[in-house]
C-alpha atoms as a PDB file:
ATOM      1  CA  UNK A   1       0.000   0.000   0.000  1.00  0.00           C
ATOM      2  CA  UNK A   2       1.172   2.993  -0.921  1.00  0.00           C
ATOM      3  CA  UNK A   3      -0.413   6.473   1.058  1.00  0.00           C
ATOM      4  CA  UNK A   4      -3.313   4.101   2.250  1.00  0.00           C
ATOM      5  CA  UNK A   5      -3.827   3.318  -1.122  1.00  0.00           C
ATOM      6  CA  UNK A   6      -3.195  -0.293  -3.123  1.00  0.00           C
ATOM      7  CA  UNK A   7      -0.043  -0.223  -5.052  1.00  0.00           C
ATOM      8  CA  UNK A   8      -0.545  -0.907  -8.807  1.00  0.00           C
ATOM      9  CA  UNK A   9       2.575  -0.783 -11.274  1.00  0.00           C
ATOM     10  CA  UNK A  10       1.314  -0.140 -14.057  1.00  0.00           C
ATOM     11  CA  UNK A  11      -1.924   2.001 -13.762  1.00  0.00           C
ATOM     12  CA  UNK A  12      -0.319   4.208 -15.266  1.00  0.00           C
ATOM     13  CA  UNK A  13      -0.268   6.851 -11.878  1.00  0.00           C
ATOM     14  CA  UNK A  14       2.023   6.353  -8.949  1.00  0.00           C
ATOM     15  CA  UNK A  15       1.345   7.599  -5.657  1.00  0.00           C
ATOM     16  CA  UNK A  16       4.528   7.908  -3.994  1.00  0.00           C
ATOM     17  CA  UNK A  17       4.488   8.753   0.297  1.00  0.00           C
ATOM     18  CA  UNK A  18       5.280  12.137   1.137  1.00  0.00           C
ATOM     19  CA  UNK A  19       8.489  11.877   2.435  1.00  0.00           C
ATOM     20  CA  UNK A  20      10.208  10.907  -1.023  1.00  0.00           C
ATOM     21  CA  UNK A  21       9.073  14.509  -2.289  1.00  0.00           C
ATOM     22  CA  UNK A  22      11.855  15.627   0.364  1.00  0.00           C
ATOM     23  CA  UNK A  23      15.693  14.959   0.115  1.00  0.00           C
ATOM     24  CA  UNK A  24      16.006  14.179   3.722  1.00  0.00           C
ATOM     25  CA  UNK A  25      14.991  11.394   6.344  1.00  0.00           C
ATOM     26  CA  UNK A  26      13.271   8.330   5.053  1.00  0.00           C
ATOM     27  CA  UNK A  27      12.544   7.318   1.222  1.00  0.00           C
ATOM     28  CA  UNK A  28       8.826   5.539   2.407  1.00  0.00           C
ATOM     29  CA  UNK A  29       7.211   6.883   5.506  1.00  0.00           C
ATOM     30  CA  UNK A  30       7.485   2.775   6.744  1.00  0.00           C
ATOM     31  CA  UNK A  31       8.777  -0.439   5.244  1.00  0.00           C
ATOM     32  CA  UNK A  32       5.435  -1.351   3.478  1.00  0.00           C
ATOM     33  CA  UNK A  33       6.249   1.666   1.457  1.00  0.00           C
ATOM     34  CA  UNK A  34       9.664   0.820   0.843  1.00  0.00           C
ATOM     35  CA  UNK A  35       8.919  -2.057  -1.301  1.00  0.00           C
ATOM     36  CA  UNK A  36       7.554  -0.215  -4.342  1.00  0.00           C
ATOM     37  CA  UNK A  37      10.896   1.302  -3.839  1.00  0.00           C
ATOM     38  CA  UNK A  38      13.548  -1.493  -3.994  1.00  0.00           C
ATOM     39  CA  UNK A  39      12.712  -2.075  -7.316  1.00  0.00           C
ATOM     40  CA  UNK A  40      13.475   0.798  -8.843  1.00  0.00           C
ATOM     41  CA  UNK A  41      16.999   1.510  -6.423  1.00  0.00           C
ATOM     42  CA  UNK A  42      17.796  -2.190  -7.968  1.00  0.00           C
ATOM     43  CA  UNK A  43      17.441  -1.075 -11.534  1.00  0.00           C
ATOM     44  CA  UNK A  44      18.860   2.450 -11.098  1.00  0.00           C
ATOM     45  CA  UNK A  45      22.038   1.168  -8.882  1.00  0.00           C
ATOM     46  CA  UNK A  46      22.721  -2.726  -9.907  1.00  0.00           C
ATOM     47  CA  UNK A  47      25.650  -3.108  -7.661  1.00  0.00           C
ATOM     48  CA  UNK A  48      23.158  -3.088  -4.592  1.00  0.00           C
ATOM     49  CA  UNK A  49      21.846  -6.282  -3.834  1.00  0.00           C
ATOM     50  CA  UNK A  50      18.329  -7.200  -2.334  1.00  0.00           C
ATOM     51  CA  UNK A  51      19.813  -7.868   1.576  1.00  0.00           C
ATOM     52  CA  UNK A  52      21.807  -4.513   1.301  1.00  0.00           C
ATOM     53  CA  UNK A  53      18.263  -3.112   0.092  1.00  0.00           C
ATOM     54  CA  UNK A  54      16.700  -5.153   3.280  1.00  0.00           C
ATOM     55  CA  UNK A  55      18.629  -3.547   5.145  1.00  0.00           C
ATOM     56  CA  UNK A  56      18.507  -0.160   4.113  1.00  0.00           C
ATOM     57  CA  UNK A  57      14.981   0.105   4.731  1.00  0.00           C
ATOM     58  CA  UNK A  58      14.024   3.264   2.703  1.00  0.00           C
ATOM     59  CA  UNK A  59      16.894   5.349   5.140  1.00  0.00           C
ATOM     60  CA  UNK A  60      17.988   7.836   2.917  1.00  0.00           C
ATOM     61  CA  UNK A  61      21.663   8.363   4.817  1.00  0.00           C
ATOM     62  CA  UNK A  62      21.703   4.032   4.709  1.00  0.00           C
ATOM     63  CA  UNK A  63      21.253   4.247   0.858  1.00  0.00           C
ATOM     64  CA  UNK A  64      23.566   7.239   0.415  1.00  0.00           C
ATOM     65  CA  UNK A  65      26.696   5.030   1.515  1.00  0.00           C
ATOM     66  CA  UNK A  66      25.542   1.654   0.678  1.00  0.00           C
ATOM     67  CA  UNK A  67      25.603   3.132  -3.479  1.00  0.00           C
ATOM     68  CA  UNK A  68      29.120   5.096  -2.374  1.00  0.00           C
ATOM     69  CA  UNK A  69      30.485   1.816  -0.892  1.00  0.00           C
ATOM     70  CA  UNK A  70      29.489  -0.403  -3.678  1.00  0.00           C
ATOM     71  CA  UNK A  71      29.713   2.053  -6.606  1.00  0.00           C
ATOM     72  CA  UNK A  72      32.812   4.091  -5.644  1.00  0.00           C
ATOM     73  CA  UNK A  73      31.465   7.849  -5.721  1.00  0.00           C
ATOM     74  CA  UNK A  74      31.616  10.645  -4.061  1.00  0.00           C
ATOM     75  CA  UNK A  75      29.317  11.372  -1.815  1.00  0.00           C
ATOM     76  CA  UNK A  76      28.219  14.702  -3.838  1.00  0.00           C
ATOM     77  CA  UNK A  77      27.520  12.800  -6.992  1.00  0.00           C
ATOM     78  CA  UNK A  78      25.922  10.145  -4.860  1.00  0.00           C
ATOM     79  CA  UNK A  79      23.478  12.781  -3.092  1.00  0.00           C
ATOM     80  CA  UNK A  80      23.361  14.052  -7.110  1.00  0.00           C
ATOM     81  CA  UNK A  81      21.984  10.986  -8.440  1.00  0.00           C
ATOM     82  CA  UNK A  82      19.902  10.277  -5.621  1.00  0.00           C
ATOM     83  CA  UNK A  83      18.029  13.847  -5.755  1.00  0.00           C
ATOM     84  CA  UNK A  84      17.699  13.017  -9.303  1.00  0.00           C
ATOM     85  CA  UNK A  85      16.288   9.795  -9.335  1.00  0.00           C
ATOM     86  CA  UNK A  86      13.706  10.890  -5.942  1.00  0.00           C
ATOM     87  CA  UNK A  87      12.456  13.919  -8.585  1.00  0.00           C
ATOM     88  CA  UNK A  88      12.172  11.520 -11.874  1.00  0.00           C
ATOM     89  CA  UNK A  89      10.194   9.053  -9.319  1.00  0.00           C
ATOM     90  CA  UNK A  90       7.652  11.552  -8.400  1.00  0.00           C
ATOM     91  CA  UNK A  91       6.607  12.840 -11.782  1.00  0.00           C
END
């Protein structure tokens, strides 16, 4: 469920929690909203596998250095790609 509401792929429009529309804290307001999530972390940052994912829980500072450990970035390009990929996830 995503805001209280049933999460369907491919209806066409996503509802995505709050909290993603910010750059800080957590990237689903709970772990039920975290799922829709993993998915899409997993295609955009291969390297990451589905325990690290587990693990990171939709923690936005957990994600920032799991894809620096595992991709070898920065931490400014990581926060970069991550504020990208939050703002192409909530069009």
């Amino acid at each position: 469920m995503v805001d209280g509401l049933p999460y369907r792929p491919n209806c066409g429009r996503r509802r995505w929690p709050n909290n993603l529309r910010s750059n800080e804290g957590e990237l689903g307001s709970n772990k039920g909203n975290w799922k829709p999530f993993k998915g899409n972390v997993k295609v955009r940052w291969g390297k990451l596998t589905y325990d690290q994912l587990d693990v990171i829980a939709g923690k936005r500072d957990n994600l920032v250095g799991k894809i620096r450990g595992t991709h070898g970035i920065s931490e400014d390009e990581t926060e970069k790609q991550l504020s990208d990929w939050q703002n192409r996830m909530k069009k």
